[in-house]
PDB file of N, CA and C in Angstrom:
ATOM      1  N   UNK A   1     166.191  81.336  90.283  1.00  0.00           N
ATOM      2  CA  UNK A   1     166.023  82.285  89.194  1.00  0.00           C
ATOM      3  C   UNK A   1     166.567  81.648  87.919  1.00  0.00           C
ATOM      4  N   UNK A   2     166.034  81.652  86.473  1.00  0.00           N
ATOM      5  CA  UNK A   2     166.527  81.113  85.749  1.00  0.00           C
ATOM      6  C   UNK A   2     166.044  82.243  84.727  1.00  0.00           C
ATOM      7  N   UNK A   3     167.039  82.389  83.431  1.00  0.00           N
ATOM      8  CA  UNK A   3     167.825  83.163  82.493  1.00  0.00           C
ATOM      9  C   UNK A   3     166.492  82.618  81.407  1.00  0.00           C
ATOM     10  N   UNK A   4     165.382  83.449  81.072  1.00  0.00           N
ATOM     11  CA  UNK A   4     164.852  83.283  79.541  1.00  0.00           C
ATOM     12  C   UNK A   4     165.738  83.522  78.677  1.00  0.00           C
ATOM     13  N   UNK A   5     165.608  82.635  77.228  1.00  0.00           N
ATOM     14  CA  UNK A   5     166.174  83.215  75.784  1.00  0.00           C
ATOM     15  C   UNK A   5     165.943  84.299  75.562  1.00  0.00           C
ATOM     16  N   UNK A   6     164.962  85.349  75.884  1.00  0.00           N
ATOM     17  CA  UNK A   6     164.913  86.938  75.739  1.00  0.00           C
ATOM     18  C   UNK A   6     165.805  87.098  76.865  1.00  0.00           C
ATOM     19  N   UNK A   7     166.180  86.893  77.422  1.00  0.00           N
ATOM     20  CA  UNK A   7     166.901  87.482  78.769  1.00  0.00           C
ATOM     21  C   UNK A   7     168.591  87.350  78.045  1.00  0.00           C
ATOM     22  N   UNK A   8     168.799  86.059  77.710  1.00  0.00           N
ATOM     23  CA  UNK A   8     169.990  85.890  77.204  1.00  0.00           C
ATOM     24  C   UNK A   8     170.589  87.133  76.062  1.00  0.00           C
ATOM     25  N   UNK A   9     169.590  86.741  75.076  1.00  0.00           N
ATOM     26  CA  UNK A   9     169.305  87.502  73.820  1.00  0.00           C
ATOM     27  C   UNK A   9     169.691  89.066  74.455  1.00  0.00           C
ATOM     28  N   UNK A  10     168.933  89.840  75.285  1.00  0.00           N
ATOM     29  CA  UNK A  10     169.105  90.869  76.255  1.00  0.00           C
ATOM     30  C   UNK A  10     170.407  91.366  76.785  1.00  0.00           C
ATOM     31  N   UNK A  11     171.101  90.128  77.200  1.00  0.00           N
ATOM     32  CA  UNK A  11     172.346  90.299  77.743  1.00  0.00           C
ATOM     33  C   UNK A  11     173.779  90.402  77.163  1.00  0.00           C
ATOM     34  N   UNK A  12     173.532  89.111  75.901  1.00  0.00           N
ATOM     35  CA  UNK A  12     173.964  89.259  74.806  1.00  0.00           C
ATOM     36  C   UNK A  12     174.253  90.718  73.531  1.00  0.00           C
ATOM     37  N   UNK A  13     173.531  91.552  73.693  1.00  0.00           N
ATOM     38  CA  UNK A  13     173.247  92.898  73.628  1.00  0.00           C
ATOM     39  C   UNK A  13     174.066  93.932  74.146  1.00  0.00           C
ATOM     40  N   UNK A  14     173.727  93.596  75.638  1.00  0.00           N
ATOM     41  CA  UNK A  14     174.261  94.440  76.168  1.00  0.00           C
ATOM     42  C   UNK A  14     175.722  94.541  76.135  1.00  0.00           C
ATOM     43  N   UNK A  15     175.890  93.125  76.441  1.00  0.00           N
ATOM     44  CA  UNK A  15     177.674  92.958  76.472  1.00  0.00           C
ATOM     45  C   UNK A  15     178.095  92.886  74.776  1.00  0.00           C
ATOM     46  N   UNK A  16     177.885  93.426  74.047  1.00  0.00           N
ATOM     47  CA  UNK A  16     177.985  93.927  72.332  1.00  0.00           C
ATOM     48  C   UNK A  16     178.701  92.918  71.583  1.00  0.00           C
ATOM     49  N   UNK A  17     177.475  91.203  72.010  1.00  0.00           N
ATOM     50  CA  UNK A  17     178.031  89.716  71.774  1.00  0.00           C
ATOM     51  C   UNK A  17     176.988  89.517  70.287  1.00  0.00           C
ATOM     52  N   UNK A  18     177.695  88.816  69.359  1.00  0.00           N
ATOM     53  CA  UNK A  18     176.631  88.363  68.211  1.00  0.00           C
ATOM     54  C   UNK A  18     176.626  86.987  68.392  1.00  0.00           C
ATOM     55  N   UNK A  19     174.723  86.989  69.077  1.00  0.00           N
ATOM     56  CA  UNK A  19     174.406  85.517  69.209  1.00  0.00           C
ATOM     57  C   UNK A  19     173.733  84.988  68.471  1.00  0.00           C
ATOM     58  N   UNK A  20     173.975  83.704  67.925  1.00  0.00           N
ATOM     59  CA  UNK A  20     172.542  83.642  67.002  1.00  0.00           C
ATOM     60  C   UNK A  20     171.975  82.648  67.488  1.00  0.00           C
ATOM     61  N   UNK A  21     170.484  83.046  67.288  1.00  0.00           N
ATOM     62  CA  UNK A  21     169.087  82.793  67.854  1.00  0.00           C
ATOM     63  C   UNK A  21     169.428  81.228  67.762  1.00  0.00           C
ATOM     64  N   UNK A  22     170.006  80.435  67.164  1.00  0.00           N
ATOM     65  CA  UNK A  22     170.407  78.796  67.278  1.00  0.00           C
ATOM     66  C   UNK A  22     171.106  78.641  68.351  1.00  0.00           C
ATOM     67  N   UNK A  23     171.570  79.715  68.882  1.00  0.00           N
ATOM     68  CA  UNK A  23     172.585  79.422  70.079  1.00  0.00           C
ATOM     69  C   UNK A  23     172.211  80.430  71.176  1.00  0.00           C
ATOM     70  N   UNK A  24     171.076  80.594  71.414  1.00  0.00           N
ATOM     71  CA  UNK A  24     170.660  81.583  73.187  1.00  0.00           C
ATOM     72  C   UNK A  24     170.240  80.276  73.713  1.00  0.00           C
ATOM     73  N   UNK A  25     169.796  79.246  73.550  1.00  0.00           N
ATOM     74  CA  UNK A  25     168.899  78.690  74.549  1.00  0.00           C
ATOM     75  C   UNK A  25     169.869  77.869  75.197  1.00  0.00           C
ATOM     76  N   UNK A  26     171.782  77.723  74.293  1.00  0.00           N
ATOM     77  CA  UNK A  26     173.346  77.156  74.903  1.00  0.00           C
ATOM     78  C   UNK A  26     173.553  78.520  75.501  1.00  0.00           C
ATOM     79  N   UNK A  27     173.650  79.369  75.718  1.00  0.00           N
ATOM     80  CA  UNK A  27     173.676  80.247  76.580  1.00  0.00           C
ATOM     81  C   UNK A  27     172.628  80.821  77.913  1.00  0.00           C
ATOM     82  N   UNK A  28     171.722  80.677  77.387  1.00  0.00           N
ATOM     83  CA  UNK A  28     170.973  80.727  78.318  1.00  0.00           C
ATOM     84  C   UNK A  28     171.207  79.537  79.355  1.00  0.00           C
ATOM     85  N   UNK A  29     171.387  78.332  78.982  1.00  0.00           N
ATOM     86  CA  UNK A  29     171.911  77.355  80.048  1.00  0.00           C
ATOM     87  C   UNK A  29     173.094  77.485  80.753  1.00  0.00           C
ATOM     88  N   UNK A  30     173.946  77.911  80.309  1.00  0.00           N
ATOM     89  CA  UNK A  30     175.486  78.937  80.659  1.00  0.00           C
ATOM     90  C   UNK A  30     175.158  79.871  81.704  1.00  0.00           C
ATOM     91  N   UNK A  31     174.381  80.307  81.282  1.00  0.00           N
ATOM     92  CA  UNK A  31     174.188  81.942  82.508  1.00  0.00           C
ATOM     93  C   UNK A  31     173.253  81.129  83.767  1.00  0.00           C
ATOM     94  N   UNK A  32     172.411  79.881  83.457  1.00  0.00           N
ATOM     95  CA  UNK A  32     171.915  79.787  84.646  1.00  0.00           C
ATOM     96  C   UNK A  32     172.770  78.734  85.188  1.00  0.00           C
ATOM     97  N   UNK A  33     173.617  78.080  84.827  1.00  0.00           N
ATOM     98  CA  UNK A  33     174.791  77.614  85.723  1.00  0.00           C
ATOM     99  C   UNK A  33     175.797  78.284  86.491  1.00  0.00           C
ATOM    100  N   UNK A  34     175.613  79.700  85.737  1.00  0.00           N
ATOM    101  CA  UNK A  34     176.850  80.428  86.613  1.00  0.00           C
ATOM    102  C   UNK A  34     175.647  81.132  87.868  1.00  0.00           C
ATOM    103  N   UNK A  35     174.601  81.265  87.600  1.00  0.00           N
ATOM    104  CA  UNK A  35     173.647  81.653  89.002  1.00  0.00           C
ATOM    105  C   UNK A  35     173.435  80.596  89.655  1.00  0.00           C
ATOM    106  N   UNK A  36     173.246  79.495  89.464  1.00  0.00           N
ATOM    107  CA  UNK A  36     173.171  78.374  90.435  1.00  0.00           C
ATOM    108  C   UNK A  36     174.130  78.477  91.216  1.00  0.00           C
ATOM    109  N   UNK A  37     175.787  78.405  90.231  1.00  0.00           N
ATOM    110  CA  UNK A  37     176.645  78.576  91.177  1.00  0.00           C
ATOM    111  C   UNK A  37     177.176  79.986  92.573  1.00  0.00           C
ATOM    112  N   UNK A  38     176.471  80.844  91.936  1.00  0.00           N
ATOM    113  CA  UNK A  38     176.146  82.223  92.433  1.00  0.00           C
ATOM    114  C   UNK A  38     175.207  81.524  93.941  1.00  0.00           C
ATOM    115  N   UNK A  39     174.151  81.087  93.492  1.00  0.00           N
ATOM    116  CA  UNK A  39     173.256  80.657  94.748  1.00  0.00           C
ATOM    117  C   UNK A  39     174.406  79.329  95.749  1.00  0.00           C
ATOM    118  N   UNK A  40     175.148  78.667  94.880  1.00  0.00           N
ATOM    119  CA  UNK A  40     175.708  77.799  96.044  1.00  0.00           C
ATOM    120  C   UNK A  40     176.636  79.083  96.782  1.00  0.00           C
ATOM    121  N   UNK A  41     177.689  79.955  96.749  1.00  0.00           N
ATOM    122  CA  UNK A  41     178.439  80.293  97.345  1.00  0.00           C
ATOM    123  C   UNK A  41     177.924  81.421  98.140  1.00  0.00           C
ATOM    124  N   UNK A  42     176.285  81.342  98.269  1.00  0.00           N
ATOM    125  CA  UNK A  42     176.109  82.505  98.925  1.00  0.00           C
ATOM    126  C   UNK A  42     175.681  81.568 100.063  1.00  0.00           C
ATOM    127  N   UNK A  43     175.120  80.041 100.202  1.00  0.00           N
ATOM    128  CA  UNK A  43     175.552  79.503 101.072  1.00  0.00           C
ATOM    129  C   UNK A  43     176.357  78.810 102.202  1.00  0.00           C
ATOM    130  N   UNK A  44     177.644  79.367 101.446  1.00  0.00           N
ATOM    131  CA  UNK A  44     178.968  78.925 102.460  1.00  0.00           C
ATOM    132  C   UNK A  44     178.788  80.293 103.815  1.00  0.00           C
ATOM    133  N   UNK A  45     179.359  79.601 105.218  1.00  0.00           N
ATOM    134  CA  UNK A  45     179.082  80.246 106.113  1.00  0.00           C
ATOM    135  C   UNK A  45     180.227  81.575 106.301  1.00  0.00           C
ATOM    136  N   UNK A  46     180.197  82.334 106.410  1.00  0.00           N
ATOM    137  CA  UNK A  46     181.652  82.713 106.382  1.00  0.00           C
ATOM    138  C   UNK A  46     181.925  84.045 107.364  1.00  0.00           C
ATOM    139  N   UNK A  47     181.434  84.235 108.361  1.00  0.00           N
ATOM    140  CA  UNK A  47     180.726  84.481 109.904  1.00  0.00           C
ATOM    141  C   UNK A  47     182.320  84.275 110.200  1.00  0.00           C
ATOM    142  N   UNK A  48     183.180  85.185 110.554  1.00  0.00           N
ATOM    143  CA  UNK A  48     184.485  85.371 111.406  1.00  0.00           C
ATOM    144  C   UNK A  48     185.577  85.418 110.283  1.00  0.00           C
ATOM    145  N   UNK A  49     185.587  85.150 109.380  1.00  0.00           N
ATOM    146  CA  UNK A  49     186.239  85.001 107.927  1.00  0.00           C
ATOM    147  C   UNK A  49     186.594  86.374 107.811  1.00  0.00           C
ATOM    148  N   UNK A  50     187.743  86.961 107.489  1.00  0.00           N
ATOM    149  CA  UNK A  50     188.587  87.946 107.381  1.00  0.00           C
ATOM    150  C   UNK A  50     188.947  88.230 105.812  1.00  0.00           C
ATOM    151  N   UNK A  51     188.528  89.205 105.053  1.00  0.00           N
ATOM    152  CA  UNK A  51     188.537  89.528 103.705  1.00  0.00           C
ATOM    153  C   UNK A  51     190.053  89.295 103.414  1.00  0.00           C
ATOM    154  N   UNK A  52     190.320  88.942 102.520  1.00  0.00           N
ATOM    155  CA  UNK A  52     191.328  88.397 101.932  1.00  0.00           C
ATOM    156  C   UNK A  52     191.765  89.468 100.286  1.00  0.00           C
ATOM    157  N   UNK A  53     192.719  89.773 100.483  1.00  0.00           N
ATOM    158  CA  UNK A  53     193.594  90.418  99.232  1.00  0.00           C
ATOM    159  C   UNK A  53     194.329  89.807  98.216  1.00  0.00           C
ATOM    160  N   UNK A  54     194.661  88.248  98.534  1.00  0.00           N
ATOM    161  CA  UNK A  54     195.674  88.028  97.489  1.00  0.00           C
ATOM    162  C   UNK A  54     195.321  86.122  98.609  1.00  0.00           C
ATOM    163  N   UNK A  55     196.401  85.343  97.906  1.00  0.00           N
ATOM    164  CA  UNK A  55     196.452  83.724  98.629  1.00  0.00           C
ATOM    165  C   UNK A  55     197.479  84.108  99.593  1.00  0.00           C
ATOM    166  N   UNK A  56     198.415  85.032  99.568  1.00  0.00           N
ATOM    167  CA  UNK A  56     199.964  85.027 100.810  1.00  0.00           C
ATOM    168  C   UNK A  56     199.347  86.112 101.310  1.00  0.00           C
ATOM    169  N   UNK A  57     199.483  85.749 102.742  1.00  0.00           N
ATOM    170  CA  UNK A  57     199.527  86.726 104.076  1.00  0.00           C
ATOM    171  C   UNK A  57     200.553  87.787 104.262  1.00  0.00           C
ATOM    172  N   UNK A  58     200.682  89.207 102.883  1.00  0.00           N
ATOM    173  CA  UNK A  58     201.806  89.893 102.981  1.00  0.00           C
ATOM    174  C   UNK A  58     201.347  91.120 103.169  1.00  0.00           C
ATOM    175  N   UNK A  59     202.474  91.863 103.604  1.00  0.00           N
ATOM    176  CA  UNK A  59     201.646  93.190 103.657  1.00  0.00           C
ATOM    177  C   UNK A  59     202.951  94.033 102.656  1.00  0.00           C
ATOM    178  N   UNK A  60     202.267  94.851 102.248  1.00  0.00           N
ATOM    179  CA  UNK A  60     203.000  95.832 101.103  1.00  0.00           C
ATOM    180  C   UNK A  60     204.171  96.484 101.899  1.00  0.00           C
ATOM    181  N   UNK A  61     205.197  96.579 101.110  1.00  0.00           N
ATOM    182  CA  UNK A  61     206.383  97.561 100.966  1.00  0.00           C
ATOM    183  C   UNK A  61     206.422  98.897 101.287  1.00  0.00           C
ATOM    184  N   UNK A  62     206.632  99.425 102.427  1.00  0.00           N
ATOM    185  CA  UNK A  62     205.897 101.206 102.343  1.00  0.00           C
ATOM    186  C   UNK A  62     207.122 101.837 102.628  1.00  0.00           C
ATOM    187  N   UNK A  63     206.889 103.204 102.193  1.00  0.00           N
ATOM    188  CA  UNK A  63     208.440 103.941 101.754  1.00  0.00           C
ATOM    189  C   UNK A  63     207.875 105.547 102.641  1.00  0.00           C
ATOM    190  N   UNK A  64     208.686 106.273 102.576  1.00  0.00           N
ATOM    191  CA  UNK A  64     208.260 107.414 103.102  1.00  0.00           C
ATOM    192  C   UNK A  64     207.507 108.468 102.000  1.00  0.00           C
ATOM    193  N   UNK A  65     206.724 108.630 102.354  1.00  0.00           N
ATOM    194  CA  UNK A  65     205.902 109.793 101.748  1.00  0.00           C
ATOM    195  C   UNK A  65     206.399 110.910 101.519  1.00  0.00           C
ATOM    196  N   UNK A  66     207.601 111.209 100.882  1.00  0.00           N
ATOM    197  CA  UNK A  66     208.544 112.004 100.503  1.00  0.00           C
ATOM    198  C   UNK A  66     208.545 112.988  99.607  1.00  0.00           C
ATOM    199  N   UNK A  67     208.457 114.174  99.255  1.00  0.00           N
ATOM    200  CA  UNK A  67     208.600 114.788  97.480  1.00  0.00           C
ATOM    201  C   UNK A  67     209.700 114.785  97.626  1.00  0.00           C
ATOM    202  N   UNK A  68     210.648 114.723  96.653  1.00  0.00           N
ATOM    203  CA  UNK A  68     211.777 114.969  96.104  1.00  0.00           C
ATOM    204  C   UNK A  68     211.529 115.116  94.602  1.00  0.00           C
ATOM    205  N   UNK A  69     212.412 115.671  94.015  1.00  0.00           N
ATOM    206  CA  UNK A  69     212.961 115.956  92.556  1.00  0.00           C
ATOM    207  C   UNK A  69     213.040 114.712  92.091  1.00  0.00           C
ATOM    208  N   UNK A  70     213.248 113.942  92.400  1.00  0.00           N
ATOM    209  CA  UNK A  70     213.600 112.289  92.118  1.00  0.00           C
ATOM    210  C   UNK A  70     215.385 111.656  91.599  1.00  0.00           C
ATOM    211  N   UNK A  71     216.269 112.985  91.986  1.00  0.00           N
ATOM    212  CA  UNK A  71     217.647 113.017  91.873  1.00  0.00           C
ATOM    213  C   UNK A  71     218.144 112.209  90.750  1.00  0.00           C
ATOM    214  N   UNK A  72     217.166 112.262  89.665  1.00  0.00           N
ATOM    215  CA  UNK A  72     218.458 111.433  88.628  1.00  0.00           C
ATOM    216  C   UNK A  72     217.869 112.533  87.145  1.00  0.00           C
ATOM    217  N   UNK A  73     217.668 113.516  87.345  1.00  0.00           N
ATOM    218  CA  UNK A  73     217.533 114.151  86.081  1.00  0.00           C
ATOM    219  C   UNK A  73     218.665 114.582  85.220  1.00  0.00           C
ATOM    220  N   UNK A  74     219.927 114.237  85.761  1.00  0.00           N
ATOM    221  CA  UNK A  74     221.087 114.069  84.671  1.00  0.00           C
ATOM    222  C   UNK A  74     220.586 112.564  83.678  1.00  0.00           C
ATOM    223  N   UNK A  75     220.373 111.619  84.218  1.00  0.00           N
ATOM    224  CA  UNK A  75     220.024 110.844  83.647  1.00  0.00           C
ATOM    225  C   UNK A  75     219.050 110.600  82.966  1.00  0.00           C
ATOM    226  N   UNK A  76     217.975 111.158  83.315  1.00  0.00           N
ATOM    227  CA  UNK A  76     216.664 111.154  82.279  1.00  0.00           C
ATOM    228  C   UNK A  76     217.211 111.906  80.893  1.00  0.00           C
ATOM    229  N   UNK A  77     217.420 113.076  81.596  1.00  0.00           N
ATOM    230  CA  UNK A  77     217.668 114.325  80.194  1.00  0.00           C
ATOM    231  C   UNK A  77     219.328 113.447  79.081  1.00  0.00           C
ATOM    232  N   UNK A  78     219.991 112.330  79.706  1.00  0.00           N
ATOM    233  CA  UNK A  78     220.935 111.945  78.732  1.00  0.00           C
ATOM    234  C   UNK A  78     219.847 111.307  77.752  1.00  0.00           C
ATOM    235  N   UNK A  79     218.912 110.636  77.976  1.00  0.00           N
ATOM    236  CA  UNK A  79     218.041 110.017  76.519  1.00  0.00           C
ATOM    237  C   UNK A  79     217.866 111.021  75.535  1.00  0.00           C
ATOM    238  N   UNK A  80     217.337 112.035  75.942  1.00  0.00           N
ATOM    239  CA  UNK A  80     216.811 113.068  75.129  1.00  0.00           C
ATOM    240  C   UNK A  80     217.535 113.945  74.041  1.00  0.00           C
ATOM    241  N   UNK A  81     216.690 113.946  72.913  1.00  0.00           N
ATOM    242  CA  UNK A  81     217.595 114.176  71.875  1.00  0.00           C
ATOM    243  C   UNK A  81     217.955 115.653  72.066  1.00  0.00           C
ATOM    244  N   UNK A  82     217.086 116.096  72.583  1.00  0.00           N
ATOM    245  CA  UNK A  82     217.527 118.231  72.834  1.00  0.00           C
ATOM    246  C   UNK A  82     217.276 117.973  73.918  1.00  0.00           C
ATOM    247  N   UNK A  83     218.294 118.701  75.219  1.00  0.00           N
ATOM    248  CA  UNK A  83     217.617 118.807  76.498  1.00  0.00           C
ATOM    249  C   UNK A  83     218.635 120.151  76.612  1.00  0.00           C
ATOM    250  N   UNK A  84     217.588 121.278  76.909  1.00  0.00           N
ATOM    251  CA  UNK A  84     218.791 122.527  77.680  1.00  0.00           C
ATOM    252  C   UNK A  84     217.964 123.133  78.610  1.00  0.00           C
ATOM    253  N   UNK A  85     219.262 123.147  79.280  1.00  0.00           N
ATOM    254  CA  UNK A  85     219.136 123.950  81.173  1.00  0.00           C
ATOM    255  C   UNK A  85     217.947 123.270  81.824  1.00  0.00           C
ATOM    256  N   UNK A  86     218.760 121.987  81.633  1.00  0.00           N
ATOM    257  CA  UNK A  86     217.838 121.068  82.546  1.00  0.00           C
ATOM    258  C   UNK A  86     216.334 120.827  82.425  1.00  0.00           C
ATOM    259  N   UNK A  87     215.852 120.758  80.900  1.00  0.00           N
ATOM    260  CA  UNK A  87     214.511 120.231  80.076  1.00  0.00           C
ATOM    261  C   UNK A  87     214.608 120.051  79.045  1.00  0.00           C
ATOM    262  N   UNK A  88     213.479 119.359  79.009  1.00  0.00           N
ATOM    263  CA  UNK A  88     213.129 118.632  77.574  1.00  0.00           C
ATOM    264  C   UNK A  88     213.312 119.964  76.344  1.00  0.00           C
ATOM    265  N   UNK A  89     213.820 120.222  75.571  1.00  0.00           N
ATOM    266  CA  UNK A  89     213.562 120.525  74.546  1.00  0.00           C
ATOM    267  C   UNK A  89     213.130 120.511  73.372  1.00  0.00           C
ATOM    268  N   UNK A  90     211.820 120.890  73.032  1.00  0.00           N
ATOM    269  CA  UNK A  90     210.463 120.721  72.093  1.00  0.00           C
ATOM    270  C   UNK A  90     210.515 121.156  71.195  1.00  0.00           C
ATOM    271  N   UNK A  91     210.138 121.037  69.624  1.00  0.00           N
ATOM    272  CA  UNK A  91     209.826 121.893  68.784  1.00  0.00           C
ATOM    273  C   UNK A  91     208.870 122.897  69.141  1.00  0.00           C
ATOM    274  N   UNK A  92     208.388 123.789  68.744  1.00  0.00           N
ATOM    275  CA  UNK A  92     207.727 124.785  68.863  1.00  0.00           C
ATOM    276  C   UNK A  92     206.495 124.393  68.038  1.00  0.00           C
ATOM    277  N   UNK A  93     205.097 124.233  68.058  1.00  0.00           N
ATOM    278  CA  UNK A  93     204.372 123.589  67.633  1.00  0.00           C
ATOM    279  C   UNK A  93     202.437 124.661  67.364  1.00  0.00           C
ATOM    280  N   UNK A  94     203.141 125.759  68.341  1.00  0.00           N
ATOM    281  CA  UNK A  94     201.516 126.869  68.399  1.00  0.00           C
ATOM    282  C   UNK A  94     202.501 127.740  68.259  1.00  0.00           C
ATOM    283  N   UNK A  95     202.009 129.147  67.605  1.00  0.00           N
ATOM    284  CA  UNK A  95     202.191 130.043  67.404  1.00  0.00           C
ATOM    285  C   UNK A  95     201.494 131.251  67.797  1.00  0.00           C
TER     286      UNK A  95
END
């Protein structure tokens, strides 16, 4: 499959790129190198190959699925410039 200068021009568009017409037919050669390369890696075999998440074999950190309050709202509410009876205190803003 190979990328016409209307095709480029097209794509160029879409992705909201300013090409000028001196420069689709360097792009258009761009886009059909990245499909060539598209066509090589759809030839690698990969038949028993196990999907992969990341390069290290780790598995995530898991915690208990807990609600809590999150026990530090003395501490949040010390930032705050007004905080009473344990909230934020707002200007009043609707009437």
């Amino acid at each position: 499959m190979a990328i016409t200068e209307d095709e480029a021009r097209k794509v160029a568009h879409l992705a909201r790129i300013a090409v000028k017409d001196a420069d689709l037919p360097a792009l258009a050669q761009e886009l059909n190198g990245i499909l060539h390369f598209m066509e090589q890696l759809n030839e690698v075999d990969v038949d028993g190959v196990e999907p992969m998440t990341g390069v290290e074999p780790m598995r995530l950190k898991r915690r208990q699925d807990i609600v809590t309050d999150g026990e530090m709202q003395d501490l949040i509410l010390k930032n705050a410039p007004d905080a009473r009876e344990g909230f934020f205190a707002v200007p009043k803003v609707v009437e």
